[in-house]
Protein backbone atom coordinates (compact mmCIF):
# COMPACT_ATOMS: atom_id res chain seq x y z
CA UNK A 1 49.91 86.84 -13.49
CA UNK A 2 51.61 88.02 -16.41
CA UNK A 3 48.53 89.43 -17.76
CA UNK A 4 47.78 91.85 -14.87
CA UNK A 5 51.06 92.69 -14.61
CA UNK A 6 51.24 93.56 -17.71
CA UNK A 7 47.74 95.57 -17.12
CA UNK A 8 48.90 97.69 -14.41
CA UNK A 9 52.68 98.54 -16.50
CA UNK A 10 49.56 100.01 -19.01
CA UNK A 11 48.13 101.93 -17.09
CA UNK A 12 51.03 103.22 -14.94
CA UNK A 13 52.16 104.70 -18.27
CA UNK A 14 48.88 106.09 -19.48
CA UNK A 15 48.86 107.68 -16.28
CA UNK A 16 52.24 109.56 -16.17
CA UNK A 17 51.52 110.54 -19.78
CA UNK A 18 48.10 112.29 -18.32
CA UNK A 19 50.60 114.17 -15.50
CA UNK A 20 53.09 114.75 -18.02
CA UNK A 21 50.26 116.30 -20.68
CA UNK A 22 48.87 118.35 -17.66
CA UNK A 23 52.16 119.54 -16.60
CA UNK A 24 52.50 121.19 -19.92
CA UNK A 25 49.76 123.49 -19.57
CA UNK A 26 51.23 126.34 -17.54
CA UNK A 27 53.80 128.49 -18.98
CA UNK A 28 56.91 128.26 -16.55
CA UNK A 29 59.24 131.15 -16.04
CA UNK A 30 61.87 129.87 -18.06
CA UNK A 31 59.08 129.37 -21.40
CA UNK A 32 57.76 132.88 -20.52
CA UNK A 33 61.68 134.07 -20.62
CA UNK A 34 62.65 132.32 -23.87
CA UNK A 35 58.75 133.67 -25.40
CA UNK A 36 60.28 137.09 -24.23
CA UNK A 37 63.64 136.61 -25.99
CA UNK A 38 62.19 135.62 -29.05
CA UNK A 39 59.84 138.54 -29.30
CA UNK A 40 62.45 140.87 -28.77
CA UNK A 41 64.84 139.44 -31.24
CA UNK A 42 61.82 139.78 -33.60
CA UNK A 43 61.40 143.41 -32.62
CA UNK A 44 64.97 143.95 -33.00
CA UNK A 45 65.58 142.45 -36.86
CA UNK A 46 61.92 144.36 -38.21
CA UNK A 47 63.68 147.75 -36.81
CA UNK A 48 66.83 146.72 -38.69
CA UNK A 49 65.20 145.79 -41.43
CA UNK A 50 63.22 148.93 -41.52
CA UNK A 51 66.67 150.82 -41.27
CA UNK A 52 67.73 149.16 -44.02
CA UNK A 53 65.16 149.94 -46.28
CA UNK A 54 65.18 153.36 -45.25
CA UNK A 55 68.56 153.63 -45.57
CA UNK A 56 68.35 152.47 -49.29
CA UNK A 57 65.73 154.47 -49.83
CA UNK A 58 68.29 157.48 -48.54
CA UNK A 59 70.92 156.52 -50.84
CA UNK A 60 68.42 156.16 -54.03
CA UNK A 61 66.89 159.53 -53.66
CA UNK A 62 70.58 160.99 -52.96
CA UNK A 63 71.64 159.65 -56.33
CA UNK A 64 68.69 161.05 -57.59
CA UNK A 65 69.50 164.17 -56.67
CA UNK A 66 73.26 163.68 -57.70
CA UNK A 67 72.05 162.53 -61.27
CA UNK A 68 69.39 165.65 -61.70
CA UNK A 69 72.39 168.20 -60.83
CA UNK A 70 75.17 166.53 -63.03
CA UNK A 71 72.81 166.80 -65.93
CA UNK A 72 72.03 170.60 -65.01
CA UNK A 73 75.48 171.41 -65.17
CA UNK A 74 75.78 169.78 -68.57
């Protein structure tokens, strides 16, 4: 008795691991919101980080510039 119990307890589980594994398949709209967060927030920090960089780039060639006319002036 134990045995088969113990038999269909197996295979109960197996089988709600199959639904749950199936389940997972389709993207939800709550995934497909969070997927859409993420790539924005991505989108967001390269711009920054672009900015930055052009930014620095901006202040480098500015004190170039600075540099070349302090030393025509010398």
């Amino acid at each position: 008795m134990q045995k088969k119990l113990t038999t269909i307890l197996l295979a109960m589980l197996l089988g709600l691991g199959t639904l749950s594994l199936a389940a997972c398949e389709e993207d939800g709209p709550a995934e497909n919101a969070g997927e859409s967060i993420d790539n924005a927030t991505d989108n967001a920090q390269d711009s920054m980080e672009e900015a930055g960089d052009s930014m620095q780039d901006s202040m480098e060639e500015a004190g170039d510039e600075m540099e070349d006319a302090a030393d025509d002036n010398s």
